[in-house]
PDB file of N, CA and C in Angstrom:
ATOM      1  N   UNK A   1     -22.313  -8.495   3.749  1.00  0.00           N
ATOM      2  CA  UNK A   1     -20.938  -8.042   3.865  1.00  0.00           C
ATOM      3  C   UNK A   1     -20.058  -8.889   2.939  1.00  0.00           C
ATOM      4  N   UNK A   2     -19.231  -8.275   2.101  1.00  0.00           N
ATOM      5  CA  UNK A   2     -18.077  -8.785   1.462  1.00  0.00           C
ATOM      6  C   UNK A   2     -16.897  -9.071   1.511  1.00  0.00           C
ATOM      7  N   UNK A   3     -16.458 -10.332   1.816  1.00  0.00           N
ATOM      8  CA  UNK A   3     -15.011 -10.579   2.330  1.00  0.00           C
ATOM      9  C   UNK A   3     -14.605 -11.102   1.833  1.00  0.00           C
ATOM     10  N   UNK A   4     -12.999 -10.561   0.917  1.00  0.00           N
ATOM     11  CA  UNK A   4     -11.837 -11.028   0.362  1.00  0.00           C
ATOM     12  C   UNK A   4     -11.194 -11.899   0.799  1.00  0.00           C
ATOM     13  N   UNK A   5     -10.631 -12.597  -0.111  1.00  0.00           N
ATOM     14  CA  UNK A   5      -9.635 -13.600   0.610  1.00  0.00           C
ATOM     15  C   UNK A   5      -8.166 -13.098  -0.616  1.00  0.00           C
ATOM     16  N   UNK A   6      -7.433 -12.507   0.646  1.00  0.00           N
ATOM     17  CA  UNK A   6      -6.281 -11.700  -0.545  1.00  0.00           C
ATOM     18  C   UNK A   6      -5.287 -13.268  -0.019  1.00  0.00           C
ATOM     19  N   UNK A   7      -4.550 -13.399  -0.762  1.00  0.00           N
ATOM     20  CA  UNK A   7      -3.048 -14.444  -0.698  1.00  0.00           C
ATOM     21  C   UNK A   7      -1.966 -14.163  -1.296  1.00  0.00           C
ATOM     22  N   UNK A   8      -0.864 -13.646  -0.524  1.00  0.00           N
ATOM     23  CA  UNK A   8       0.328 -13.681  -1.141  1.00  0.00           C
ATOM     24  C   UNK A   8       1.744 -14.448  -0.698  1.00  0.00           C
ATOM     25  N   UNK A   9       1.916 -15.492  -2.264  1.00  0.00           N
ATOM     26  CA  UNK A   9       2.309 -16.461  -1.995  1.00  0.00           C
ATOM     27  C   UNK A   9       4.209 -16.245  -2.409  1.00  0.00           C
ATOM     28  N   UNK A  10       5.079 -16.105  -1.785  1.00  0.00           N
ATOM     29  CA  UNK A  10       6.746 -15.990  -2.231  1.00  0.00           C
ATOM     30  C   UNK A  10       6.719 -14.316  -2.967  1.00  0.00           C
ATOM     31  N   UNK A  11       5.716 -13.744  -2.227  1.00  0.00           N
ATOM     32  CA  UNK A  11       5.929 -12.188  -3.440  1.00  0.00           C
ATOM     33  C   UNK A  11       6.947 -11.342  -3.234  1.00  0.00           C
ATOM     34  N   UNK A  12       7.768 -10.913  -4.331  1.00  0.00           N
ATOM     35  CA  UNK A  12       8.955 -10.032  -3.956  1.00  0.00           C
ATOM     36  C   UNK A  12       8.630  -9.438  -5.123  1.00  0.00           C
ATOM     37  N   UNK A  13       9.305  -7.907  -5.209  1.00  0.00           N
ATOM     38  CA  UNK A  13       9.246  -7.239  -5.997  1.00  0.00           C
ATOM     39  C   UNK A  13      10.364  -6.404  -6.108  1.00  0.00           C
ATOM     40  N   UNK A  14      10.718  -5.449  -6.982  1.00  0.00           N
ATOM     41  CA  UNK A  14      12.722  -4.820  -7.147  1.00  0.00           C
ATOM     42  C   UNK A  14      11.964  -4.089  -7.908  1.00  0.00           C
ATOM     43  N   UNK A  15      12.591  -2.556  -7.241  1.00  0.00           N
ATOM     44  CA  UNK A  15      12.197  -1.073  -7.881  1.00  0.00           C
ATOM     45  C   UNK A  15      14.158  -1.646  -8.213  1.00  0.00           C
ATOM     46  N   UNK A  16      14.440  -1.283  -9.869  1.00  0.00           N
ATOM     47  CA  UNK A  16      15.779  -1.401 -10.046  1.00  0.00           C
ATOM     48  C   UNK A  16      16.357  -2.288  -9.509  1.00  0.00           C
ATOM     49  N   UNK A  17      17.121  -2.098  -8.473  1.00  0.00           N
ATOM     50  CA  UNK A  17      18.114  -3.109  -7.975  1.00  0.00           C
ATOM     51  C   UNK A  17      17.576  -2.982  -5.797  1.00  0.00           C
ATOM     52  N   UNK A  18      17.079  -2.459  -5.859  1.00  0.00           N
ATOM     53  CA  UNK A  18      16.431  -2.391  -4.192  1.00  0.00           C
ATOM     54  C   UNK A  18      15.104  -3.490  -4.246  1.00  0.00           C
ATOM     55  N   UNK A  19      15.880  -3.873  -3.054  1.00  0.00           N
ATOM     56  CA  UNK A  19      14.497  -5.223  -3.020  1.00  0.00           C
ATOM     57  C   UNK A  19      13.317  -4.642  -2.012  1.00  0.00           C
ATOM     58  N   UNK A  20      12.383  -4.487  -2.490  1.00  0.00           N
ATOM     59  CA  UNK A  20      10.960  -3.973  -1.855  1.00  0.00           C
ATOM     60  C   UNK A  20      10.555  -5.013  -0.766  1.00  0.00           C
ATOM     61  N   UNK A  21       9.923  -5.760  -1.599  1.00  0.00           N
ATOM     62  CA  UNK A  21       9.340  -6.753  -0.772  1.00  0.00           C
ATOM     63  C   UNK A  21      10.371  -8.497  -1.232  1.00  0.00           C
ATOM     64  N   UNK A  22      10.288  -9.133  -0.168  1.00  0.00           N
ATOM     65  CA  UNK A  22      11.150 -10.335  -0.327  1.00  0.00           C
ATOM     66  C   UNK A  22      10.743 -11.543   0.062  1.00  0.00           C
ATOM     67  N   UNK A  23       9.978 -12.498  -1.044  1.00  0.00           N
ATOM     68  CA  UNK A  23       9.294 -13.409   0.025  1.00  0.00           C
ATOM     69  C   UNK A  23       8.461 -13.819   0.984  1.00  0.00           C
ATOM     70  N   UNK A  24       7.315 -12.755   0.472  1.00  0.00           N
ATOM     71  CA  UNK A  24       6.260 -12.155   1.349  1.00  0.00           C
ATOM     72  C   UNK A  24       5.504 -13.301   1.131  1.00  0.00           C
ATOM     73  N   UNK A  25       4.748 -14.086   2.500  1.00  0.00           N
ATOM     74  CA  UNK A  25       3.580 -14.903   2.318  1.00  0.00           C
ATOM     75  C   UNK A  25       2.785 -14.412   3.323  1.00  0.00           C
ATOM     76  N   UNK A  26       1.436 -14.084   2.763  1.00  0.00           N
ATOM     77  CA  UNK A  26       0.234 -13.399   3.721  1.00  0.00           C
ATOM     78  C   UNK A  26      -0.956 -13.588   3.115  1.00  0.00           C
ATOM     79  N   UNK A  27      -1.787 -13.961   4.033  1.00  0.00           N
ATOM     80  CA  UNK A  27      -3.107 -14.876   3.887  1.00  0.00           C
ATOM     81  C   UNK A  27      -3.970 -13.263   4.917  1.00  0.00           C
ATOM     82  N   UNK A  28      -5.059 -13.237   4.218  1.00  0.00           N
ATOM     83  CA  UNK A  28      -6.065 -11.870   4.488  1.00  0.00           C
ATOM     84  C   UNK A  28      -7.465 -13.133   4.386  1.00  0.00           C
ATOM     85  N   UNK A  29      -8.228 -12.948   5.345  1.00  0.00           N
ATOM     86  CA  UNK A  29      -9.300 -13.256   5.138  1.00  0.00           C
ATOM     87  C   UNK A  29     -10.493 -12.000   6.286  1.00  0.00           C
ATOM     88  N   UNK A  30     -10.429 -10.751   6.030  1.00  0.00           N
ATOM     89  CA  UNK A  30     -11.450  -9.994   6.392  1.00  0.00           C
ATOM     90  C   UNK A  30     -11.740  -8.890   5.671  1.00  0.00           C
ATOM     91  N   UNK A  31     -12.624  -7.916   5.615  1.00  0.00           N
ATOM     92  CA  UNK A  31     -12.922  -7.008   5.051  1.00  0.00           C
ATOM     93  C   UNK A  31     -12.398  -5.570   5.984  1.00  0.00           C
ATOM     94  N   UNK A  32     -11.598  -5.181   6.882  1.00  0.00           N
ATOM     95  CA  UNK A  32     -10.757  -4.966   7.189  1.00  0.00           C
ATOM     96  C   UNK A  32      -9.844  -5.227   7.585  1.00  0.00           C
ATOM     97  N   UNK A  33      -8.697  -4.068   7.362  1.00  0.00           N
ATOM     98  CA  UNK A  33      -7.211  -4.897   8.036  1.00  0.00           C
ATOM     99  C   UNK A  33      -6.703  -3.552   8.267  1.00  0.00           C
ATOM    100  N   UNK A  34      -5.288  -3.474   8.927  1.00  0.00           N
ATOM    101  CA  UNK A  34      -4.349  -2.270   9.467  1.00  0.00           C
ATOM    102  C   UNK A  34      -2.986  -2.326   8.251  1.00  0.00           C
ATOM    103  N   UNK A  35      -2.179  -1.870   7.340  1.00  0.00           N
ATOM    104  CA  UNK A  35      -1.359  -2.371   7.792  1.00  0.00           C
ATOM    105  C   UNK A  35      -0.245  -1.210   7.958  1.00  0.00           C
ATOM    106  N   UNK A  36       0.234  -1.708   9.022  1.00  0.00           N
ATOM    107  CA  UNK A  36       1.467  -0.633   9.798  1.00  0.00           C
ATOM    108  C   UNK A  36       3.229  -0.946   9.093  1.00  0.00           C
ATOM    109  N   UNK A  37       4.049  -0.324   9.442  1.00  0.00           N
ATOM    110  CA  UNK A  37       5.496  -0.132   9.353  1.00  0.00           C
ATOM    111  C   UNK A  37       5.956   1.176   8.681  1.00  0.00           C
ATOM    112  N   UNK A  38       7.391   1.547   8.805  1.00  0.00           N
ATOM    113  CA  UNK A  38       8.305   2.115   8.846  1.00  0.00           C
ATOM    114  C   UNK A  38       8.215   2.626   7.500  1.00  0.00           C
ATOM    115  N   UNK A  39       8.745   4.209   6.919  1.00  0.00           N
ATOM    116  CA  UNK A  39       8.931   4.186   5.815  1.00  0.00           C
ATOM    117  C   UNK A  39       9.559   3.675   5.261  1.00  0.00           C
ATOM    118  N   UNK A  40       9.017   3.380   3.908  1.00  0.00           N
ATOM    119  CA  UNK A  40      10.267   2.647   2.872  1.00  0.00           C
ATOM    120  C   UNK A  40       9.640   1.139   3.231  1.00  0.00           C
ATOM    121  N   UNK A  41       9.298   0.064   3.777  1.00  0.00           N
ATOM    122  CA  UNK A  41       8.951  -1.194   4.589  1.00  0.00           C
ATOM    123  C   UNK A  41       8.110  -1.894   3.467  1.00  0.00           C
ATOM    124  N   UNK A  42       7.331  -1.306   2.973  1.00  0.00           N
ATOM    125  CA  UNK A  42       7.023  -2.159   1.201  1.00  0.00           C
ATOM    126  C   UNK A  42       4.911  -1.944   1.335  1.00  0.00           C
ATOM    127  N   UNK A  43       4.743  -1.104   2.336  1.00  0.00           N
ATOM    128  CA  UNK A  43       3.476  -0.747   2.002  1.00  0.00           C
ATOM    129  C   UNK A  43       2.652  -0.547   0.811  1.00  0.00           C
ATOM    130  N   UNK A  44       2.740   0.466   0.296  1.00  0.00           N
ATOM    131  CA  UNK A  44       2.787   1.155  -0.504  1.00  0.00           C
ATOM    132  C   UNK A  44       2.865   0.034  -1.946  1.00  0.00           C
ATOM    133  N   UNK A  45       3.975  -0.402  -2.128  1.00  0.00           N
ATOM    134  CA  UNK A  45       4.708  -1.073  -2.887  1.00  0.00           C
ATOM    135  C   UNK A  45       3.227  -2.681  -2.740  1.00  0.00           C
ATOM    136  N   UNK A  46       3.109  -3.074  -2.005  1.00  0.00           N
ATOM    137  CA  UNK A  46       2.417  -4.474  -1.431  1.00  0.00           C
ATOM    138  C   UNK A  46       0.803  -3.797  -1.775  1.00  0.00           C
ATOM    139  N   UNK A  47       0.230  -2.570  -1.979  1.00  0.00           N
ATOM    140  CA  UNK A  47      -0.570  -2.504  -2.016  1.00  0.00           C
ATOM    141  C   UNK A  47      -1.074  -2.417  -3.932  1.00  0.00           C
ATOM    142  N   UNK A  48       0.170  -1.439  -4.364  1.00  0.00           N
ATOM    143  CA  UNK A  48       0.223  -1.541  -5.713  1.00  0.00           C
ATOM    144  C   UNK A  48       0.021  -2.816  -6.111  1.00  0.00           C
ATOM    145  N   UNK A  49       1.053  -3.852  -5.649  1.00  0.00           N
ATOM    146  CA  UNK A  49       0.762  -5.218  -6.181  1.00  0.00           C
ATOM    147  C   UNK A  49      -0.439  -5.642  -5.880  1.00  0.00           C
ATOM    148  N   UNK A  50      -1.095  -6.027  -4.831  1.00  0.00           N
ATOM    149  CA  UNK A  50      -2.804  -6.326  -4.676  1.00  0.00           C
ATOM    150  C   UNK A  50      -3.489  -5.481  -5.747  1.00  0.00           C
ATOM    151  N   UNK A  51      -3.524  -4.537  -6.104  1.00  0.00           N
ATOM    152  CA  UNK A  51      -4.458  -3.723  -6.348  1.00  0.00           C
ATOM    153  C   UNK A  51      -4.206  -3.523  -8.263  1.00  0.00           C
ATOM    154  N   UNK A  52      -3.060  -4.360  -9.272  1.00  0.00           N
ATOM    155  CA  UNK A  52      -2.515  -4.595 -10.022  1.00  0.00           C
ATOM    156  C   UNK A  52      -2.032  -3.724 -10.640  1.00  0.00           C
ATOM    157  N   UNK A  53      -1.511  -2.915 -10.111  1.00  0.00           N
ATOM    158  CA  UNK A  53      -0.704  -1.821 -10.459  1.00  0.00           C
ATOM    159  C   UNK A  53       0.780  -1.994 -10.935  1.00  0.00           C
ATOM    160  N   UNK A  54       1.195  -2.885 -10.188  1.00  0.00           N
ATOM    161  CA  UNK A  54       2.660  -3.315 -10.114  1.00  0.00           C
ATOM    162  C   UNK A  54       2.193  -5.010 -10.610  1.00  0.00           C
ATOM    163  N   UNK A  55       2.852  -5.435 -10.945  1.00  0.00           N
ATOM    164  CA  UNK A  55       3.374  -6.804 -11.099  1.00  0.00           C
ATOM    165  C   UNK A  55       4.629  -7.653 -10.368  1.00  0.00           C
ATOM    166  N   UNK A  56       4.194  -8.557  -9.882  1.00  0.00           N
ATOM    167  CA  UNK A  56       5.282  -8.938  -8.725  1.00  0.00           C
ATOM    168  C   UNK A  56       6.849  -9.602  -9.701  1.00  0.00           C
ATOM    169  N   UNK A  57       7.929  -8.935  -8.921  1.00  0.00           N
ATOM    170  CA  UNK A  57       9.206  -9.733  -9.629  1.00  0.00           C
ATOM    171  C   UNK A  57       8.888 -11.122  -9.841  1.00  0.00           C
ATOM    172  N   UNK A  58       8.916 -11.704  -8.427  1.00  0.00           N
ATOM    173  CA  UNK A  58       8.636 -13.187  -8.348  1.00  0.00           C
ATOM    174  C   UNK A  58       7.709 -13.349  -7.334  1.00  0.00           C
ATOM    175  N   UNK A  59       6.839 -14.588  -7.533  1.00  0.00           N
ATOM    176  CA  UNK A  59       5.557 -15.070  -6.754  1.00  0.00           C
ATOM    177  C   UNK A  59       4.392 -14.798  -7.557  1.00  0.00           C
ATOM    178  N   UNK A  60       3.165 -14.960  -6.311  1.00  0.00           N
ATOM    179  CA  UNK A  60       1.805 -14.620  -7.106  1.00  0.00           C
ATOM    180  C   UNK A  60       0.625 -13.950  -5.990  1.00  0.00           C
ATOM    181  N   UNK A  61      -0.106 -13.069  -6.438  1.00  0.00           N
ATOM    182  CA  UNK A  61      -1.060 -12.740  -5.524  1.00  0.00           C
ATOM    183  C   UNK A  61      -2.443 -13.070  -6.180  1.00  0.00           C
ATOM    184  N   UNK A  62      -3.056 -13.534  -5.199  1.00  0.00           N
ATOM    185  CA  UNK A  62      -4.859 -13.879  -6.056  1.00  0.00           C
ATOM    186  C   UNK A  62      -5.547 -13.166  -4.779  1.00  0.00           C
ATOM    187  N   UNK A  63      -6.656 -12.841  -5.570  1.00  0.00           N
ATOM    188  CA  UNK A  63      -7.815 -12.094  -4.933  1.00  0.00           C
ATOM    189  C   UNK A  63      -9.528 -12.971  -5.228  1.00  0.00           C
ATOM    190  N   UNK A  64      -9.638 -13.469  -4.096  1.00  0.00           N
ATOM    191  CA  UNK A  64     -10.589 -14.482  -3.914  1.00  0.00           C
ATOM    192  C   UNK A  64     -10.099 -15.396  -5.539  1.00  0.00           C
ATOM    193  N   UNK A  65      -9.126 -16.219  -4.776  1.00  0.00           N
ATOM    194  CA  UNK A  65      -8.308 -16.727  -6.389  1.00  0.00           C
ATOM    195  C   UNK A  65      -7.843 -16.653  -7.716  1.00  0.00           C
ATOM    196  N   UNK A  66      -8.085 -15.125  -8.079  1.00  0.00           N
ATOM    197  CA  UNK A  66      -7.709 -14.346  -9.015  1.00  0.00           C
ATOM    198  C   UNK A  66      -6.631 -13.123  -9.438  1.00  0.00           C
ATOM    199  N   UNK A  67      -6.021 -13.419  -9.870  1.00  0.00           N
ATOM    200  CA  UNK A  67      -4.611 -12.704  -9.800  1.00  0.00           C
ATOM    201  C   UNK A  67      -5.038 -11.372 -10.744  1.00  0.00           C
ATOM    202  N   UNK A  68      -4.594 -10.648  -9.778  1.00  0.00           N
ATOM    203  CA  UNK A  68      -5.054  -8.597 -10.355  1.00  0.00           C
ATOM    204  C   UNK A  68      -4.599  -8.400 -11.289  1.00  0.00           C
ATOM    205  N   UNK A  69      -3.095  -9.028 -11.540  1.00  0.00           N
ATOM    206  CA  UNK A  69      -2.762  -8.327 -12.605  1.00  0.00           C
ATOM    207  C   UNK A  69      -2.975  -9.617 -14.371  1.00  0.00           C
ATOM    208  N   UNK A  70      -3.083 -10.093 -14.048  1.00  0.00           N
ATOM    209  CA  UNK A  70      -3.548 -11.489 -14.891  1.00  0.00           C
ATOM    210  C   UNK A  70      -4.841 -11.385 -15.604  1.00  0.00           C
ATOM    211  N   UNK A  71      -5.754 -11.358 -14.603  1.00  0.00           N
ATOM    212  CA  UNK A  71      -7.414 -10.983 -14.972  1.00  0.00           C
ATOM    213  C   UNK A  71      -7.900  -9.764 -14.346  1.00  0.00           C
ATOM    214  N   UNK A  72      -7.562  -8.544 -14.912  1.00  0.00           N
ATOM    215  CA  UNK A  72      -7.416  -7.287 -14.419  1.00  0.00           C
ATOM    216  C   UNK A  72      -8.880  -7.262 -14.038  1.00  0.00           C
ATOM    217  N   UNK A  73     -10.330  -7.385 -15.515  1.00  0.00           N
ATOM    218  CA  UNK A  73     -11.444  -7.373 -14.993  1.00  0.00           C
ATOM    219  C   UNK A  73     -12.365  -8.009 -13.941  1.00  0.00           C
ATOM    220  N   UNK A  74     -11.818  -9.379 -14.184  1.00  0.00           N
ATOM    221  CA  UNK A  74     -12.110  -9.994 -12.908  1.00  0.00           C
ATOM    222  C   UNK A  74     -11.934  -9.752 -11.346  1.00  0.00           C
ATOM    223  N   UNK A  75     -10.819  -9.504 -10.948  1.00  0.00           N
ATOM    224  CA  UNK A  75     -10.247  -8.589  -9.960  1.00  0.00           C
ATOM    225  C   UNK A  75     -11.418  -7.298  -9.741  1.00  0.00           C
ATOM    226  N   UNK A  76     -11.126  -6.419 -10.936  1.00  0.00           N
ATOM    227  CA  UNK A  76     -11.660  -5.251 -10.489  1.00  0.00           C
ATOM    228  C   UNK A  76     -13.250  -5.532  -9.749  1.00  0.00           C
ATOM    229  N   UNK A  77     -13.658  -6.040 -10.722  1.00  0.00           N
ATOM    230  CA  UNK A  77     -14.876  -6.738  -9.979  1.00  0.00           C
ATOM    231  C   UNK A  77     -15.082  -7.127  -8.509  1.00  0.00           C
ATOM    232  N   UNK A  78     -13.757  -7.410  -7.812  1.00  0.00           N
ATOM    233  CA  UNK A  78     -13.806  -7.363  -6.023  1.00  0.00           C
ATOM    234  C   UNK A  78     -13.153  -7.008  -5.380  1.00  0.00           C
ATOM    235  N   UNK A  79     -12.292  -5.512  -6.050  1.00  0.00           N
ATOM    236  CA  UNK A  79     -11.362  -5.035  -5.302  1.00  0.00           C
ATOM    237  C   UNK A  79     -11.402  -3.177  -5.679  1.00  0.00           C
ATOM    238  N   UNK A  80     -11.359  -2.589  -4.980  1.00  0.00           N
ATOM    239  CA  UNK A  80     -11.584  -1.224  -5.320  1.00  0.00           C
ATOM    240  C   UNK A  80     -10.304  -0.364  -4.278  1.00  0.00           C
ATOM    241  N   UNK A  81      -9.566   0.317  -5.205  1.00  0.00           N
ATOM    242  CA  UNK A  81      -8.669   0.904  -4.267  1.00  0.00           C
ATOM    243  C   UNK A  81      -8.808   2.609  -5.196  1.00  0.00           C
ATOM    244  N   UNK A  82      -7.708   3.274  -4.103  1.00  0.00           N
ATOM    245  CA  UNK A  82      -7.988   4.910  -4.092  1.00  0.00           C
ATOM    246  C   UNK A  82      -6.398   5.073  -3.516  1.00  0.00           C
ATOM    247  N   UNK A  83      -5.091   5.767  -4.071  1.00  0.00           N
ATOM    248  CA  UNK A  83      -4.404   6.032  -3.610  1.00  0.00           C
ATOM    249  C   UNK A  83      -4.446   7.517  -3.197  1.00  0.00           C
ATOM    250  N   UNK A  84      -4.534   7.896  -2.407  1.00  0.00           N
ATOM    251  CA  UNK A  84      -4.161  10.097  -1.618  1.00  0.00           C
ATOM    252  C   UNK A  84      -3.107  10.222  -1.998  1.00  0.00           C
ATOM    253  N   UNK A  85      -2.935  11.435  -2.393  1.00  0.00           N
ATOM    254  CA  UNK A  85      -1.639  12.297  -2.389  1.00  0.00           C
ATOM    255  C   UNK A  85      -1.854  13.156  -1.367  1.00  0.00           C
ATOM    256  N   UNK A  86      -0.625  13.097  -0.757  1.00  0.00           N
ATOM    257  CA  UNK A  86      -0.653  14.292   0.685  1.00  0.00           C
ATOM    258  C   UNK A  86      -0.472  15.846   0.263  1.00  0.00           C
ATOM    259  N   UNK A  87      -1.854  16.037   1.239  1.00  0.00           N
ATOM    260  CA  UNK A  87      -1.137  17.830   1.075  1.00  0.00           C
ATOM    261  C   UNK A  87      -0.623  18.367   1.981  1.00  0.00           C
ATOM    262  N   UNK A  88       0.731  17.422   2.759  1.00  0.00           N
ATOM    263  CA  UNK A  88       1.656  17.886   3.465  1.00  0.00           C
ATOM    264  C   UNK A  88       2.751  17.658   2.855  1.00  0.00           C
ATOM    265  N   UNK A  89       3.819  18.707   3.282  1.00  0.00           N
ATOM    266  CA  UNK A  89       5.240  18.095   2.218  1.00  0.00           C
ATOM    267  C   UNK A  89       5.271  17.047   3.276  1.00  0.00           C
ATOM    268  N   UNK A  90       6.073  15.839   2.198  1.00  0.00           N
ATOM    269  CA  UNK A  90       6.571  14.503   2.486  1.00  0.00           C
ATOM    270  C   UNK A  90       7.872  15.359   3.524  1.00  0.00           C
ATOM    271  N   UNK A  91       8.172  13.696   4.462  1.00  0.00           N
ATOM    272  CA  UNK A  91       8.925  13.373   5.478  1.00  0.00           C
ATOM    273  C   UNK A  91       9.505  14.822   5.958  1.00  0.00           C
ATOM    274  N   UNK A  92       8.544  15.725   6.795  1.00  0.00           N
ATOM    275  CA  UNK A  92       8.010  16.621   7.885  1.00  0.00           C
ATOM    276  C   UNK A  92       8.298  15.595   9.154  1.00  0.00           C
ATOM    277  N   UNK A  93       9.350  16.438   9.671  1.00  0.00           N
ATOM    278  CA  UNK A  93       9.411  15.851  11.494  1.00  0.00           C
ATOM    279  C   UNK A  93       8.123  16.669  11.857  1.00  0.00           C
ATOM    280  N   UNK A  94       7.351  16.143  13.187  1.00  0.00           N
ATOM    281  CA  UNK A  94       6.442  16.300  14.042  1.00  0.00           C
ATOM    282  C   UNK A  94       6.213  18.318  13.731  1.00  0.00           C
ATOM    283  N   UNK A  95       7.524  18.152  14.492  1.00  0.00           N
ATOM    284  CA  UNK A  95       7.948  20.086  15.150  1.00  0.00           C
ATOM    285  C   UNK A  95       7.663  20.474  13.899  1.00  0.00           C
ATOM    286  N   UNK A  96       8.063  20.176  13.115  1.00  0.00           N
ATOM    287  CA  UNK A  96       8.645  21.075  11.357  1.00  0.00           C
ATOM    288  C   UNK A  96       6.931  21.398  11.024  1.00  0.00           C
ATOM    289  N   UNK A  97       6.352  20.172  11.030  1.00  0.00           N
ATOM    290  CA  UNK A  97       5.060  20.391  10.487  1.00  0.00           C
ATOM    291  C   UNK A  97       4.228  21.689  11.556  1.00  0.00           C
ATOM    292  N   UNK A  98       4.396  21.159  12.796  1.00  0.00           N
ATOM    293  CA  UNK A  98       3.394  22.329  13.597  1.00  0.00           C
ATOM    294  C   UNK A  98       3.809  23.501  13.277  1.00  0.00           C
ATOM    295  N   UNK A  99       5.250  23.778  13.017  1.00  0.00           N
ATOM    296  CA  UNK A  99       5.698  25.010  12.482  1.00  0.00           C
ATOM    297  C   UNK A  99       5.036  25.353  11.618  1.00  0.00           C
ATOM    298  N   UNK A 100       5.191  24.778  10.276  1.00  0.00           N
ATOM    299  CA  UNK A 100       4.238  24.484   9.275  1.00  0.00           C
ATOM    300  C   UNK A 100       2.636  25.275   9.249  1.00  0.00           C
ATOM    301  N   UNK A 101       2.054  24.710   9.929  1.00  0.00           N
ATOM    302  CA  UNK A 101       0.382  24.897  10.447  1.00  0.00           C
ATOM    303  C   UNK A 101       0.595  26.162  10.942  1.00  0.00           C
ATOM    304  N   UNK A 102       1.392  27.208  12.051  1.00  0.00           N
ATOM    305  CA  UNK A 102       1.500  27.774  12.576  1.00  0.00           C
ATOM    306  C   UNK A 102       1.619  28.866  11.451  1.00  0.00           C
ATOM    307  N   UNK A 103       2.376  28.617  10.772  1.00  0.00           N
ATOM    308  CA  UNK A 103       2.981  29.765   9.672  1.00  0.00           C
ATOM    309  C   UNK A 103       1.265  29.863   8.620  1.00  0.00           C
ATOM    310  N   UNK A 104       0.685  28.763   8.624  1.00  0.00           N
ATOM    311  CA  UNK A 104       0.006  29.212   7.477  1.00  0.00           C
ATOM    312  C   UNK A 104      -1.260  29.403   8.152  1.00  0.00           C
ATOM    313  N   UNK A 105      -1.860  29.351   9.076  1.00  0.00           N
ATOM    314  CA  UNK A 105      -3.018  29.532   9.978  1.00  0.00           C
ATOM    315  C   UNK A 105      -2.627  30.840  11.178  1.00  0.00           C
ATOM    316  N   UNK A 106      -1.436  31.632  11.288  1.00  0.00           N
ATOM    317  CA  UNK A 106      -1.130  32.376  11.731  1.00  0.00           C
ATOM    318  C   UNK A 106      -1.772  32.712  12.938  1.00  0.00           C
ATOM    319  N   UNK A 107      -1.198  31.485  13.976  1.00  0.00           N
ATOM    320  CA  UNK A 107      -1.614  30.478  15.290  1.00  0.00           C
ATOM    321  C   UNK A 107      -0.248  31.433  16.352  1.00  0.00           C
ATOM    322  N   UNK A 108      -1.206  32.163  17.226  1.00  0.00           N
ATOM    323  CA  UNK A 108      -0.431  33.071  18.298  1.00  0.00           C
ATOM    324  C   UNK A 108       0.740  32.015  18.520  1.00  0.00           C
ATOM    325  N   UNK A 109       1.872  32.237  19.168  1.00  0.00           N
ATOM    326  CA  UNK A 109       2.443  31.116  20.451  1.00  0.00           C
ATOM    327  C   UNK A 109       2.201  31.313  22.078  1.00  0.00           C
ATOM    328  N   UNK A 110       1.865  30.312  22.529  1.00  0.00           N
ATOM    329  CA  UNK A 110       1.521  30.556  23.999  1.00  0.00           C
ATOM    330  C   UNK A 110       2.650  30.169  24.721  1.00  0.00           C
TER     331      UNK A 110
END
């Protein structure tokens, strides 16, 4: 089994003038993890940076001590990511979507 040791040390990052992430310090040491929050909350954004997509405003991230976007090959070498595109329209309330399903699977109502 293969286990990362991700570290992110003061990482912030600014789409324009909106601050994404601010000062993020997070220490990963397993080969899984969750991570949860709110839209907009810097997911997304925090994963680009691990994965060296993005480059952090300020700070640094290493991957088993190697920074993704620095030594791209090195990295790639122990990190493998896959972003989805949804094939639901984006930000669908609950109802909207079952509506949704209903309309295109042409689902009786009980």
């Amino acid at each position: 089994m293969i286990v990362l040791k991700i570290q992110c040390k003061e990482l912030s990052f600014l789409f324009g003038e909106t601050l994404a992430l601010d000062s993020l310090n997070l220490n990963i040491d397993s080969n899984r993890i969750a991570l949860l929050g709110q839209n907009g909350s810097g997911k997304t954004t925090l994963l680009a940076l691990i994965s060296g997509l993005l480059s952090p405003t300020e700070g640094e991230i290493l991957i088993d001590g190697v920074s993704p976007y620095r030594e791209r090959e090195r990295s790639a070498e122990r990190l493998h990511s896959m972003f989805a595109v949804s094939r639901y329209p984006y930000r669908m309330l609950v109802k909207e979507f079952l509506q949704y399903l209903k309309s295109i699977r042409k689902i009786e109502s009980h």
